[in-house]
C-alpha atoms as a PDB file:
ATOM      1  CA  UNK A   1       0.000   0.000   0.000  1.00  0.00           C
ATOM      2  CA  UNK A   2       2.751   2.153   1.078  1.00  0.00           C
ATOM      3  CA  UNK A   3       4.712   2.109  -1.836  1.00  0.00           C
ATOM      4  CA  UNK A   4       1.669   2.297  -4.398  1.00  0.00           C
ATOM      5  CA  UNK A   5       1.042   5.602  -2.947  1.00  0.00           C
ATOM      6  CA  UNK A   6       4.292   6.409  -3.663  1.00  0.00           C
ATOM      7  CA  UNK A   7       3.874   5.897  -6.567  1.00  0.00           C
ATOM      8  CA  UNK A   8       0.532   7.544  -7.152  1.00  0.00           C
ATOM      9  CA  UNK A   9       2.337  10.701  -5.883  1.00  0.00           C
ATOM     10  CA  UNK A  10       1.072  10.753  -2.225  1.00  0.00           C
ATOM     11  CA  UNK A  11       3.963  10.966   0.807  1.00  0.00           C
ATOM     12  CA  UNK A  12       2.794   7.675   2.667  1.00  0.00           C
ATOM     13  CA  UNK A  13       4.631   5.745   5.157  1.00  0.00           C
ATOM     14  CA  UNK A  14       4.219   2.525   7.426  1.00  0.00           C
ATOM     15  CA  UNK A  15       5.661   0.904  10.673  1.00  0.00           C
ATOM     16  CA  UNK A  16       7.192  -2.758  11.801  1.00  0.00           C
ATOM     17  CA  UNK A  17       9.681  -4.965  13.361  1.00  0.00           C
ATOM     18  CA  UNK A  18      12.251  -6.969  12.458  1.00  0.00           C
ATOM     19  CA  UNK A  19       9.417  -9.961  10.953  1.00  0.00           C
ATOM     20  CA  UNK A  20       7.797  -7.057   8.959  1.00  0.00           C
ATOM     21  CA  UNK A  21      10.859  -5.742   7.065  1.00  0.00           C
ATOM     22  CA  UNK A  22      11.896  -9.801   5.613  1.00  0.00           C
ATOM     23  CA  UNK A  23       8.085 -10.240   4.953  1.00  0.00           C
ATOM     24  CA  UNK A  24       8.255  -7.137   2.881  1.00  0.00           C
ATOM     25  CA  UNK A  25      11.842  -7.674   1.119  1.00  0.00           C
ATOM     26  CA  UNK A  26      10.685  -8.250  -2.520  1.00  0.00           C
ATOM     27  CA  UNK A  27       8.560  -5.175  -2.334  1.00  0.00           C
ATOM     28  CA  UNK A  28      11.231  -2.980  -1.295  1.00  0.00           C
ATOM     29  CA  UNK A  29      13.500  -4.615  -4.403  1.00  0.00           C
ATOM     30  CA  UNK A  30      10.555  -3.684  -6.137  1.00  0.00           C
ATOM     31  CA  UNK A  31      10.623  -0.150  -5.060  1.00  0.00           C
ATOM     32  CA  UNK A  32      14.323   0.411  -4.684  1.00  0.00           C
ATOM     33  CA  UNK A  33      14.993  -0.681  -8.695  1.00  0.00           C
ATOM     34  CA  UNK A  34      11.753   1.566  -9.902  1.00  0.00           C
ATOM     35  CA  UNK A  35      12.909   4.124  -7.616  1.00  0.00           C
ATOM     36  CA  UNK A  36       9.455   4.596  -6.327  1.00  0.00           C
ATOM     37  CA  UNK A  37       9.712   6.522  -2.686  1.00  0.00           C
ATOM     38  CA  UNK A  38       8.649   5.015   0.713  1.00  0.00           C
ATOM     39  CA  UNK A  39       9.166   5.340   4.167  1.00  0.00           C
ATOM     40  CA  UNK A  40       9.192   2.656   6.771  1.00  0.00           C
ATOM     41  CA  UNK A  41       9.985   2.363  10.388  1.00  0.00           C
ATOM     42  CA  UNK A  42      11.211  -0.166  12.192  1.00  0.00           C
ATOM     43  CA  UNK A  43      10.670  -0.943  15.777  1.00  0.00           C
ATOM     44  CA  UNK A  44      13.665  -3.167  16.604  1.00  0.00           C
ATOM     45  CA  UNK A  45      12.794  -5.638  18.540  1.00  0.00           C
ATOM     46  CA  UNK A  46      14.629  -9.039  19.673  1.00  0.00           C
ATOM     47  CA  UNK A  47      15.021 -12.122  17.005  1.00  0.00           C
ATOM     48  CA  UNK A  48      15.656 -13.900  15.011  1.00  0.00           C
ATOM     49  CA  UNK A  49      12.111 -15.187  14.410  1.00  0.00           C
ATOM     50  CA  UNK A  50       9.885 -13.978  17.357  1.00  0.00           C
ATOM     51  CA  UNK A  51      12.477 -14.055  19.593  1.00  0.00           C
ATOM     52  CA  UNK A  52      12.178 -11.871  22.676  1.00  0.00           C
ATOM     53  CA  UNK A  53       9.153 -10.194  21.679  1.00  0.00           C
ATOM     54  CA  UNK A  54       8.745  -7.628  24.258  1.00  0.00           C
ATOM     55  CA  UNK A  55      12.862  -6.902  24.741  1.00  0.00           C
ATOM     56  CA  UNK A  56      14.921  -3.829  22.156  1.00  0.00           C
ATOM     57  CA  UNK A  57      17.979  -4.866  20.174  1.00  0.00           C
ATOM     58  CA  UNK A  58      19.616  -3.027  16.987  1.00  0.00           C
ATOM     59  CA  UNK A  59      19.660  -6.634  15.251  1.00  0.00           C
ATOM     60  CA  UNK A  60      18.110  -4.870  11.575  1.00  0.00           C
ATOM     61  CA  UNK A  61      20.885  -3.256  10.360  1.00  0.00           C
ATOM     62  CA  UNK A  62      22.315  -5.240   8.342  1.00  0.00           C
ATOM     63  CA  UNK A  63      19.500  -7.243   7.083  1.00  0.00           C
ATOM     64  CA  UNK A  64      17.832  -3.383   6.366  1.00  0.00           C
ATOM     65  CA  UNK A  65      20.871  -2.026   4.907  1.00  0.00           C
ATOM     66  CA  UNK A  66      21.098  -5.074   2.253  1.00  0.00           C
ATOM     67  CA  UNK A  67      17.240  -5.657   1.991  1.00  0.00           C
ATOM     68  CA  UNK A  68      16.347  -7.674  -1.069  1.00  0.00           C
ATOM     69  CA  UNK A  69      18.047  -9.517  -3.385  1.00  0.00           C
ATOM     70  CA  UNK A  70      20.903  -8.632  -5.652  1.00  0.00           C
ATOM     71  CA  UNK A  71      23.074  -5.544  -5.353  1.00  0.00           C
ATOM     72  CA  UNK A  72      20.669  -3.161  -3.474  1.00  0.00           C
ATOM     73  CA  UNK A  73      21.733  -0.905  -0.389  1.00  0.00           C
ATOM     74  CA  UNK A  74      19.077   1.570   1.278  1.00  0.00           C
ATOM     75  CA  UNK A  75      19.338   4.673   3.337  1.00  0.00           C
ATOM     76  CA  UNK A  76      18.673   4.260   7.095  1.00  0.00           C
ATOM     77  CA  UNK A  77      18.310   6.965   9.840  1.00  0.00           C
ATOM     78  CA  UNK A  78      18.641   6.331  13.207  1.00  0.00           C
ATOM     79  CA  UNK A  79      16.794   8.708  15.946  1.00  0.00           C
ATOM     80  CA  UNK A  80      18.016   8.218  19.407  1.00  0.00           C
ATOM     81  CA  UNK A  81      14.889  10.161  21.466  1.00  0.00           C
ATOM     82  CA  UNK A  82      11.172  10.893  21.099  1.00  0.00           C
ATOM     83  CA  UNK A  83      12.358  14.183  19.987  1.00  0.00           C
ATOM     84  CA  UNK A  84      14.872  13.268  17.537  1.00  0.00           C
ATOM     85  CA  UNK A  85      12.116  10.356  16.417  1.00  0.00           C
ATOM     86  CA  UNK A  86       9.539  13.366  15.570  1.00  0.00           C
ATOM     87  CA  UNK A  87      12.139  15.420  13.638  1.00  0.00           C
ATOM     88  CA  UNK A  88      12.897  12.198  11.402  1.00  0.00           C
ATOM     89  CA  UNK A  89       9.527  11.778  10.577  1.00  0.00           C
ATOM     90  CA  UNK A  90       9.542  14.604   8.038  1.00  0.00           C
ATOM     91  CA  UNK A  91      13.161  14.386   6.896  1.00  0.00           C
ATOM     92  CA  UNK A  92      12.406  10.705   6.412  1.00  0.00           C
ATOM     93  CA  UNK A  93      10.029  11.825   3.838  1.00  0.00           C
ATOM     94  CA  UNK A  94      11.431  14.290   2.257  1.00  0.00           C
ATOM     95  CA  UNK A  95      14.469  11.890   1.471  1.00  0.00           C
ATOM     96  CA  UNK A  96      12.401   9.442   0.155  1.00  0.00           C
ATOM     97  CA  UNK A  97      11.140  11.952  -2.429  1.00  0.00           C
ATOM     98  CA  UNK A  98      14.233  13.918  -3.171  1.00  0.00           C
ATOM     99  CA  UNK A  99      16.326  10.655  -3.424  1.00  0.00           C
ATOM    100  CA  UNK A 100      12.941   8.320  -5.084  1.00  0.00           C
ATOM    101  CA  UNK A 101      13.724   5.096  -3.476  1.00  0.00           C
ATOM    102  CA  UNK A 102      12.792   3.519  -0.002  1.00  0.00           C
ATOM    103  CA  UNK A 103      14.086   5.287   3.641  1.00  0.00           C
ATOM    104  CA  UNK A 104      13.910   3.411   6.769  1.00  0.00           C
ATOM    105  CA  UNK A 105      13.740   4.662  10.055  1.00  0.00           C
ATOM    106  CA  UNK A 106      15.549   2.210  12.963  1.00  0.00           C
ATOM    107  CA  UNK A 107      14.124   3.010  16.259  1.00  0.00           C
ATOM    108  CA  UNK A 108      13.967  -0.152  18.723  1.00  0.00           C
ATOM    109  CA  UNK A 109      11.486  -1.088  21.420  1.00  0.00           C
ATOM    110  CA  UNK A 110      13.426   1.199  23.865  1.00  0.00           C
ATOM    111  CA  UNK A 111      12.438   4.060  22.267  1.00  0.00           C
ATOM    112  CA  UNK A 112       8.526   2.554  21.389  1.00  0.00           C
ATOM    113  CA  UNK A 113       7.749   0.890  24.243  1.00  0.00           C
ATOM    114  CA  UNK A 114       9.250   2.946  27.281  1.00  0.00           C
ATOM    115  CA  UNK A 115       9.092   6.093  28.994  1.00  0.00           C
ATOM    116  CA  UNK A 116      11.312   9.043  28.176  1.00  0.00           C
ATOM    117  CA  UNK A 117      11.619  12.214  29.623  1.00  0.00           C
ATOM    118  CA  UNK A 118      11.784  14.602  26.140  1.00  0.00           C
ATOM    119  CA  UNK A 119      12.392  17.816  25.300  1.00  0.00           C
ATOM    120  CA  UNK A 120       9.556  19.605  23.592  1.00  0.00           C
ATOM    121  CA  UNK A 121       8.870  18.867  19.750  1.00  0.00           C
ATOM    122  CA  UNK A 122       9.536  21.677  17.229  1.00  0.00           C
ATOM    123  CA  UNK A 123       7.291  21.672  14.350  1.00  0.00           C
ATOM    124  CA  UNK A 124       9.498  21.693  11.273  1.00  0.00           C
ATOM    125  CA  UNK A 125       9.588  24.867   9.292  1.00  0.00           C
ATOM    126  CA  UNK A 126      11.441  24.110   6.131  1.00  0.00           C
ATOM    127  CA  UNK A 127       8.669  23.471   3.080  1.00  0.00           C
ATOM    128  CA  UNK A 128       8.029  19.962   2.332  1.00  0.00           C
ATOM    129  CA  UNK A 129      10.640  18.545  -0.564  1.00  0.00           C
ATOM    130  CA  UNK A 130       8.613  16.933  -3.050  1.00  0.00           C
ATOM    131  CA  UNK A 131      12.361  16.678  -5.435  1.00  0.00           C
ATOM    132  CA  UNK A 132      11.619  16.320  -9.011  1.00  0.00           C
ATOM    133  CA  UNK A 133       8.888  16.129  -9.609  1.00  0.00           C
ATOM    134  CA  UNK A 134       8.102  17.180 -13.067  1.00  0.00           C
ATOM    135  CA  UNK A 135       4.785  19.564 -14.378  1.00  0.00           C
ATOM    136  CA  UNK A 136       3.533  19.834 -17.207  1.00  0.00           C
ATOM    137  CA  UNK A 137       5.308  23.132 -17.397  1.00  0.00           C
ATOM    138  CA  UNK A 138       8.544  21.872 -17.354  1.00  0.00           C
ATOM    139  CA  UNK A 139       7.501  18.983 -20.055  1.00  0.00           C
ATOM    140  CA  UNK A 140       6.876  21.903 -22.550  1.00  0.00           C
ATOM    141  CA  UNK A 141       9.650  23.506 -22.068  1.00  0.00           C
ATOM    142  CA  UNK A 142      11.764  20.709 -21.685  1.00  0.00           C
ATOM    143  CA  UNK A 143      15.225  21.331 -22.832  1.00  0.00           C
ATOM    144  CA  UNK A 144      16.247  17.698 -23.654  1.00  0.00           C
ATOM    145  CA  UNK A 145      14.672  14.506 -24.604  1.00  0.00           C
ATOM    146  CA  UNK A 146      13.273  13.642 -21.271  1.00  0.00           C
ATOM    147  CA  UNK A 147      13.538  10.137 -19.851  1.00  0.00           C
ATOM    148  CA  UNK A 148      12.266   8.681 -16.402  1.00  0.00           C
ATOM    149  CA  UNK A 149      15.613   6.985 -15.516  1.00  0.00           C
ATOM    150  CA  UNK A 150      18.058   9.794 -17.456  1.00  0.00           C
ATOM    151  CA  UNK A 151      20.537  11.373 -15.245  1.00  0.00           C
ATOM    152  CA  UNK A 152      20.327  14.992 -16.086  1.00  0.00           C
ATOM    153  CA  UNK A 153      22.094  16.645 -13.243  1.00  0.00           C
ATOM    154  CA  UNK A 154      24.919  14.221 -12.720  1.00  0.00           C
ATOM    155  CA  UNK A 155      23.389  12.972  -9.531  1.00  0.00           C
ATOM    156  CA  UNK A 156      21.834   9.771 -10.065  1.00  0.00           C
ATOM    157  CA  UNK A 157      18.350  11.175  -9.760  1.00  0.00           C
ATOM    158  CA  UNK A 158      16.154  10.759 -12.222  1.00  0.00           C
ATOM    159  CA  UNK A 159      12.796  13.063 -12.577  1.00  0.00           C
ATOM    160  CA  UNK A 160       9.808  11.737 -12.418  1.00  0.00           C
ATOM    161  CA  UNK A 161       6.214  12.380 -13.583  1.00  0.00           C
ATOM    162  CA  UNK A 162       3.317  11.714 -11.321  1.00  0.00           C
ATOM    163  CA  UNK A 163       0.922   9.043 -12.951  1.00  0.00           C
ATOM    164  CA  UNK A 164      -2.056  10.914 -14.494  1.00  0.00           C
ATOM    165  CA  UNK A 165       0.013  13.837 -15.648  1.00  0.00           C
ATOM    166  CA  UNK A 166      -1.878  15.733 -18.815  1.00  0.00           C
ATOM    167  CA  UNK A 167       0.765  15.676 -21.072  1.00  0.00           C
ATOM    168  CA  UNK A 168       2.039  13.247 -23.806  1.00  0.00           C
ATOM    169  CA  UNK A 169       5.818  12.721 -22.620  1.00  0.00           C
ATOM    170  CA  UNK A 170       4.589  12.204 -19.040  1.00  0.00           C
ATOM    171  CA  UNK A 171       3.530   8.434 -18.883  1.00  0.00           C
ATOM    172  CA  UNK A 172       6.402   5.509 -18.473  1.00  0.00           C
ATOM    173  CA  UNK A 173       6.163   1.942 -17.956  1.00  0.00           C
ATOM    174  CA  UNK A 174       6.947   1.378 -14.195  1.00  0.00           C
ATOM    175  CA  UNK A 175       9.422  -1.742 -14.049  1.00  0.00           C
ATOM    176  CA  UNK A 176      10.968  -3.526 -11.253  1.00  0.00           C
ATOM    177  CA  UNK A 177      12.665  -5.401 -14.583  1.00  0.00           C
ATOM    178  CA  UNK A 178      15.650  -4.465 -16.169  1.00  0.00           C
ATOM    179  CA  UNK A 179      15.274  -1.194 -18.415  1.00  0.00           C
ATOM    180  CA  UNK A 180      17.021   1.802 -20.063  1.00  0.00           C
ATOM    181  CA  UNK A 181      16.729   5.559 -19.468  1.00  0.00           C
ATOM    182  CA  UNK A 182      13.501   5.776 -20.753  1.00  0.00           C
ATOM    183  CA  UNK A 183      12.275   3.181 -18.750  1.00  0.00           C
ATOM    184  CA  UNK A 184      11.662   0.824 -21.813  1.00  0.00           C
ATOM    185  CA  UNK A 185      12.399  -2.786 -20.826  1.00  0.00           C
ATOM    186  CA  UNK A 186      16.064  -4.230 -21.579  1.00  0.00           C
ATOM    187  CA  UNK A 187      17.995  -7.114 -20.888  1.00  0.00           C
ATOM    188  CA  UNK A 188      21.235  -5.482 -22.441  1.00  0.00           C
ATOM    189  CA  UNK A 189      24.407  -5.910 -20.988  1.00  0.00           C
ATOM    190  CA  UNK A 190      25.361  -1.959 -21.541  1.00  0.00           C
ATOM    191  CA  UNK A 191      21.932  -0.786 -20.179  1.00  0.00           C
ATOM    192  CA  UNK A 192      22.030  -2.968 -16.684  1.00  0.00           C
ATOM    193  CA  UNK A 193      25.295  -2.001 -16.373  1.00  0.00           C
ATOM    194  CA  UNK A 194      25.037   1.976 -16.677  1.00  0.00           C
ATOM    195  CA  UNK A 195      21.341   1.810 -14.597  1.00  0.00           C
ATOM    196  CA  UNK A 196      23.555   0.143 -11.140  1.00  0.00           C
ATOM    197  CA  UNK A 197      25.953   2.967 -11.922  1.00  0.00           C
ATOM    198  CA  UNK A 198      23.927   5.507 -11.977  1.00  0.00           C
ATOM    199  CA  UNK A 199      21.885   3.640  -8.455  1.00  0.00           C
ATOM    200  CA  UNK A 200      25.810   4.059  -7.029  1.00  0.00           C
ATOM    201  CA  UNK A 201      25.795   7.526  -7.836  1.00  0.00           C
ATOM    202  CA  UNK A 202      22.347   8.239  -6.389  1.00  0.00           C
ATOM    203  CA  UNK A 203      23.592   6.204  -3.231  1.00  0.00           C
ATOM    204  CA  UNK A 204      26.956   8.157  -2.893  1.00  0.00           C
ATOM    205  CA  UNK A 205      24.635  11.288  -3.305  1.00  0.00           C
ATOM    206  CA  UNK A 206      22.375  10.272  -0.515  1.00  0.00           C
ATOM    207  CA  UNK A 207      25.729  10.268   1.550  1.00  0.00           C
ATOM    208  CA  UNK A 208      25.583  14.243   2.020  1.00  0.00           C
ATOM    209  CA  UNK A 209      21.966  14.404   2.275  1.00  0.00           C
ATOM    210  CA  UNK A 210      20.924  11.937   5.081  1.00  0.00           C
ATOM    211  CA  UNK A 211      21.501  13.968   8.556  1.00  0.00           C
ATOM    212  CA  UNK A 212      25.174  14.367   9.557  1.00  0.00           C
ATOM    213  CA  UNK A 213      26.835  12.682  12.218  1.00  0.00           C
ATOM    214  CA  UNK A 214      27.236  14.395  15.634  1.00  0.00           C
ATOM    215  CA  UNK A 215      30.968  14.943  17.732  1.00  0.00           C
ATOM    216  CA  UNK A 216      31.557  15.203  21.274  1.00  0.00           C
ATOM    217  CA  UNK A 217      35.097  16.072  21.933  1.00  0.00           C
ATOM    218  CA  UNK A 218      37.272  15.390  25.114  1.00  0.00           C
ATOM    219  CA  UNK A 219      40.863  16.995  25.749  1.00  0.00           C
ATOM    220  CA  UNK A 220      43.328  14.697  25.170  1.00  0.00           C
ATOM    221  CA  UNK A 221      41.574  11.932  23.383  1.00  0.00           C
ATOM    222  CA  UNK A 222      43.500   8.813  23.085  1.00  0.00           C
ATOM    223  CA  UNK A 223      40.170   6.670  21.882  1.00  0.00           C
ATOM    224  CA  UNK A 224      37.425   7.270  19.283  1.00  0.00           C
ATOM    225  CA  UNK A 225      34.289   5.738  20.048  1.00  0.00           C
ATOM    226  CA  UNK A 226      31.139   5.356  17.487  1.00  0.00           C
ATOM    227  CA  UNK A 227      27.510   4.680  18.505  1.00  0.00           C
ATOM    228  CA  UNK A 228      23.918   5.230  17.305  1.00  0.00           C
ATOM    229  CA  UNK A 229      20.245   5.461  18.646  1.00  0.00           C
ATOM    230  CA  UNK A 230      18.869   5.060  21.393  1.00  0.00           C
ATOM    231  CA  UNK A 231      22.681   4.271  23.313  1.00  0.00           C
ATOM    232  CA  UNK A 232      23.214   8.151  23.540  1.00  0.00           C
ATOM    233  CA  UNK A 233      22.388   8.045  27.918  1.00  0.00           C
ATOM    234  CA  UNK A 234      24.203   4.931  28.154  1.00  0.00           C
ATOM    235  CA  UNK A 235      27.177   6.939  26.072  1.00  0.00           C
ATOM    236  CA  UNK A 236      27.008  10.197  27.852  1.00  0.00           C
ATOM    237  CA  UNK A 237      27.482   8.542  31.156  1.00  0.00           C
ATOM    238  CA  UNK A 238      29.905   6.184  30.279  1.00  0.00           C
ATOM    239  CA  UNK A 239      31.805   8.875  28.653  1.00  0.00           C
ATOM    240  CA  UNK A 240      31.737  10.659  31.734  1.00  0.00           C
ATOM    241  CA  UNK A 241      32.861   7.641  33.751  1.00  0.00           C
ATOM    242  CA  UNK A 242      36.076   7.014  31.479  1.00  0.00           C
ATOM    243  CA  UNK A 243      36.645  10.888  31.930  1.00  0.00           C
ATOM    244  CA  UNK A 244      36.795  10.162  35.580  1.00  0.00           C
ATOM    245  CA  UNK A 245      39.188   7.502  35.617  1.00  0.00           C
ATOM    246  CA  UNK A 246      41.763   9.372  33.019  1.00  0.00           C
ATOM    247  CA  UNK A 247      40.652   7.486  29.909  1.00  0.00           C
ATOM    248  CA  UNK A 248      39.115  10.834  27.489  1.00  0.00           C
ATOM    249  CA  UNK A 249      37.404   9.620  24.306  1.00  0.00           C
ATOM    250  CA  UNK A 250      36.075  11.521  21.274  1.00  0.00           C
ATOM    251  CA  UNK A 251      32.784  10.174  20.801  1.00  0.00           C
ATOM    252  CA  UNK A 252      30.690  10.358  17.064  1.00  0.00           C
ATOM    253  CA  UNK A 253      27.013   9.675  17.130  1.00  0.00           C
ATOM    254  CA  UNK A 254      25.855   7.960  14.123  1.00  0.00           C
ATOM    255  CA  UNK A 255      22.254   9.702  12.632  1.00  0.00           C
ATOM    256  CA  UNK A 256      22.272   7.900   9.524  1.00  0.00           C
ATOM    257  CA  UNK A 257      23.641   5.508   6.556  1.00  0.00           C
ATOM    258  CA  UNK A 258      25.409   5.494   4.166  1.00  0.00           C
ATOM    259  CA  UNK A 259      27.993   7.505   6.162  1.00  0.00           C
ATOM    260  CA  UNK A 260      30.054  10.308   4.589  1.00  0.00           C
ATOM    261  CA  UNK A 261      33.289  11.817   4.919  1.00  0.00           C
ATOM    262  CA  UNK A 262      33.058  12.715   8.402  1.00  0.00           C
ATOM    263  CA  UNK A 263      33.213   9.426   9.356  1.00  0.00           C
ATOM    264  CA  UNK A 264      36.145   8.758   7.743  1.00  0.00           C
ATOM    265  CA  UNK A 265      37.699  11.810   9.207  1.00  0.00           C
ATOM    266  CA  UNK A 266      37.049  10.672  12.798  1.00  0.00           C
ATOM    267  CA  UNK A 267      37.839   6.897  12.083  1.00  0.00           C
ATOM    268  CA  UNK A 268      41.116   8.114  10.934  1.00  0.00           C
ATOM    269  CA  UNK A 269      42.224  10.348  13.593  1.00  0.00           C
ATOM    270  CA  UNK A 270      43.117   7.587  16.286  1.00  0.00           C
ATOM    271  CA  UNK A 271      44.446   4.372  16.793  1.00  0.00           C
ATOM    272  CA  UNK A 272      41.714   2.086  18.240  1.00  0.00           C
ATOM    273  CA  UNK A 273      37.742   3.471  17.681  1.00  0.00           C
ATOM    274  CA  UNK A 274      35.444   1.677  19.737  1.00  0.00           C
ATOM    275  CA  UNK A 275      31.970   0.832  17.770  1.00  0.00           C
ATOM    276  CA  UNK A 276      29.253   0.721  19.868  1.00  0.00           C
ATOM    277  CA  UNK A 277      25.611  -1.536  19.494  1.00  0.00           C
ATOM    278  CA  UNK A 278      23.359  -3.497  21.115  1.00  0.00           C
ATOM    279  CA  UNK A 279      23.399  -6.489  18.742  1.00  0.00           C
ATOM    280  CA  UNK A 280      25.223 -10.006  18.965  1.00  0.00           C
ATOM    281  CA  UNK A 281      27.125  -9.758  16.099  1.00  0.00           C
ATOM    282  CA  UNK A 282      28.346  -6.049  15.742  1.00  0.00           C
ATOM    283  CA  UNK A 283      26.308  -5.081  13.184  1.00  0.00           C
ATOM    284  CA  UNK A 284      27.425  -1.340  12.212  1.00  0.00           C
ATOM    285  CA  UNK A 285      31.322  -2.445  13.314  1.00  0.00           C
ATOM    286  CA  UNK A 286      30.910  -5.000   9.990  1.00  0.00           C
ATOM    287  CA  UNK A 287      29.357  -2.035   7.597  1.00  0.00           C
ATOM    288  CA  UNK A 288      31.887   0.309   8.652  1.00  0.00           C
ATOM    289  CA  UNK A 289      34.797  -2.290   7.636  1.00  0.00           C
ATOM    290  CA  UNK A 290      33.507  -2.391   4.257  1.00  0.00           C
ATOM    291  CA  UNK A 291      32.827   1.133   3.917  1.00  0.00           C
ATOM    292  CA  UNK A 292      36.660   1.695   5.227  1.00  0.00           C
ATOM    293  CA  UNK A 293      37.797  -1.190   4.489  1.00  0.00           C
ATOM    294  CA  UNK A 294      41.503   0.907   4.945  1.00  0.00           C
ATOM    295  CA  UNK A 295      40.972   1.211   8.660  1.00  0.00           C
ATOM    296  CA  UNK A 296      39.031  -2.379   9.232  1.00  0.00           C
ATOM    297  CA  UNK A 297      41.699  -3.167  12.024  1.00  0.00           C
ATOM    298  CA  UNK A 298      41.752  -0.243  13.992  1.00  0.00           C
ATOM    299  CA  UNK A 299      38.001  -0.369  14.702  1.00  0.00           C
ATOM    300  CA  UNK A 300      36.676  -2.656  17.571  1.00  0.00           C
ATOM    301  CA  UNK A 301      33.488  -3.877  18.288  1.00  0.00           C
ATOM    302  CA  UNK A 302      31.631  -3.412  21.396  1.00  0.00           C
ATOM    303  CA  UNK A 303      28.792  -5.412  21.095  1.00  0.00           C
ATOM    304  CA  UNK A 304      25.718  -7.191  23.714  1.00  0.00           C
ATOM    305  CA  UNK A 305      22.613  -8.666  23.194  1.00  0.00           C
ATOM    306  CA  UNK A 306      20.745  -9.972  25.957  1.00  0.00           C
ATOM    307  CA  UNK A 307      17.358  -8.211  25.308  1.00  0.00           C
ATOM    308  CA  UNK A 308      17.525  -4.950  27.638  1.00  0.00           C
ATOM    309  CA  UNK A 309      19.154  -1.759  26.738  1.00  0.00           C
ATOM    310  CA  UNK A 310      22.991  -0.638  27.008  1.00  0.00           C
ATOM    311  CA  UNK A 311      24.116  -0.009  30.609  1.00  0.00           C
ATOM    312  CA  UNK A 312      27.318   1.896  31.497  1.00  0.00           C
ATOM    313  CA  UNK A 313      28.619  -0.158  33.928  1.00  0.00           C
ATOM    314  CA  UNK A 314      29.024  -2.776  31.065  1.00  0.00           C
ATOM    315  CA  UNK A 315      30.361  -0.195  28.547  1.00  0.00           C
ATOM    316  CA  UNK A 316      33.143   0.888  30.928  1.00  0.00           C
ATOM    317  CA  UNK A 317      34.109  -2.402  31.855  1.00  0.00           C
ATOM    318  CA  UNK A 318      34.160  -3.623  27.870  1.00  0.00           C
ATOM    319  CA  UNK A 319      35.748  -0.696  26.796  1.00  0.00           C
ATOM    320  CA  UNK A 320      38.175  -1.301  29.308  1.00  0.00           C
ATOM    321  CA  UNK A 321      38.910  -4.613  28.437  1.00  0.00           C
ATOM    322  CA  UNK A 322      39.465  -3.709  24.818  1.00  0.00           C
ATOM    323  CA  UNK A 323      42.010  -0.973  25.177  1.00  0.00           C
END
């Protein structure tokens, strides 16, 4: 439903766990090869199959990340309070649009199922990016010979027409199949090939549009340490606690993937970066390797999974250990 209305034109979005998003996995191929956009949260909860029902875990990243079959990566944020959950809501959507292709939202049954003390919601007051979407304006005075799947501004991005749009260079055939710029169906070597480049070049664009990654910087820093969602009070306070004991650590909150350069920046400035997640088998630690895979040594992986949320008596002792 959710991605036919994305198709149709209309924002629309849905919510799961973990059973949802592998249910739904040829769908999201689906959308992510007819770039069709669609927004979908998931409220991580413990597996594999039903699992812990009731307990949180980060245990969808990778499965999310590589959802579907074939070579497919999607963008994933990854809110870490109510507050931070609200503001995603709308930037989740407008990524969808501006980048036409699936955006999920990680949150975990922390964050859905217990109480939080939150500071109060701003109501965003940017306008709502629709991205290109074409008019019948711009069809007549199109400059070139328009195509659904032609990359015009050197960004992987297509434009797209919204179905029922008066005007004779509007339609296209919507594929999930194999097809060429003008979304005619192909099985030709050259046109598979240049459509994944072009999906690489939308993906690497995505890298400076998806929200940043946050810093927290200690004098004298001997230790990087990376994190993400809802970990941010166990991080603060363990932060605090290595502070206290004459271990100071720069610490980068993960909002989103795919990461960008800042990552990469802070990855590279020190000699042993601690990667933080509740999961069993360190889940971001494994992305980041093949994202960097120059620096796949120097990162370590501080992983648990026993159902409840991070605690910083276990992070100082593991972080400890792993110096």
């Amino acid at each position: 439903a959710v991605i036919g209305a994305g198709w149709s034109g209309a924002r629309a979005m849905t919510s799961t766990a973990g059973p949802g998003i592998s249910l739904m996995s040829e769908f999201t191929g689906l959308a992510y090869q007819a770039e069709i956009p669609a927004v979908v949260w998931d409220i991580q909860r413990m597996g594999p199959s039903t699992g812990l029902p009731t307990r949180t875990s980060q245990g969808d990243i990778i499965s999310t990340y590589f959802l579907s079959h074939g070579d497919c990566r999607h963008v994933i944020l990854f809110p870490s309070s109510p507050k931070e959950c609200f503001e995603f809501g709308h930037i989740a959507l407008d990524l969808a649009e501006r980048l036409q292709t699936p955006v999920f939202v990680l949150s975990d049954l922390d964050l859905g199922m217990n109480l939080w003390i939150s500071d109060p919601y701003e109501y965003p007051e940017a306008p709502i990016d629709r991205g290109k979407v074409v008019s019948v304006e711009q069809l007549n005075e199109w400059k070139f010979d328009w195509g659904r799947y032609k990359d015009v501004d050197g960004d992987g991005i297509g434009h797209r027409s919204i179905p029922g749009t008066p005007h004779k260079l509007a339609g296209y055939f919507t594929r999930g199949t194999g097809h060429n710029e003008k979304a005619e169906y192909s099985e030709r070597a050259e046109d598979w090939q240049a459509n994944l480049q072009r999906l690489e070049r939308k993906f690497n664009t995505a890298r400076n549009l998806v929200p940043a990654p946050t810093v927290t910087k200690q004098e004298g820093a001997t230790y990087g340490i990376i994190s993400l969602g809802s970990n941010e009070p166990a991080m603060v306070e363990t932060l605090d606690r290595l502070a206290g004991q004459g271990v100071a650590c720069d610490y980068m909150r993960i909002k989103a993937l795919p990461i960008n350069n800042d990552v990469h920046t802070f990855v590279s400035s020190y000699d042993k970066v601690f990667v933080v997640e509740n999961n069993f088998d360190g889940q971001l630690h494994q992305i980041l390797q093949l994202e960097l895979p120059e620096f796949a040594t120097k990162m370590v992986s501080i992983s648990r999974c026993n159902g409840l949320p991070l605690d910083a008596d276990w992070l100082v002792e593991a972080i400890n250990e792993s110096k």
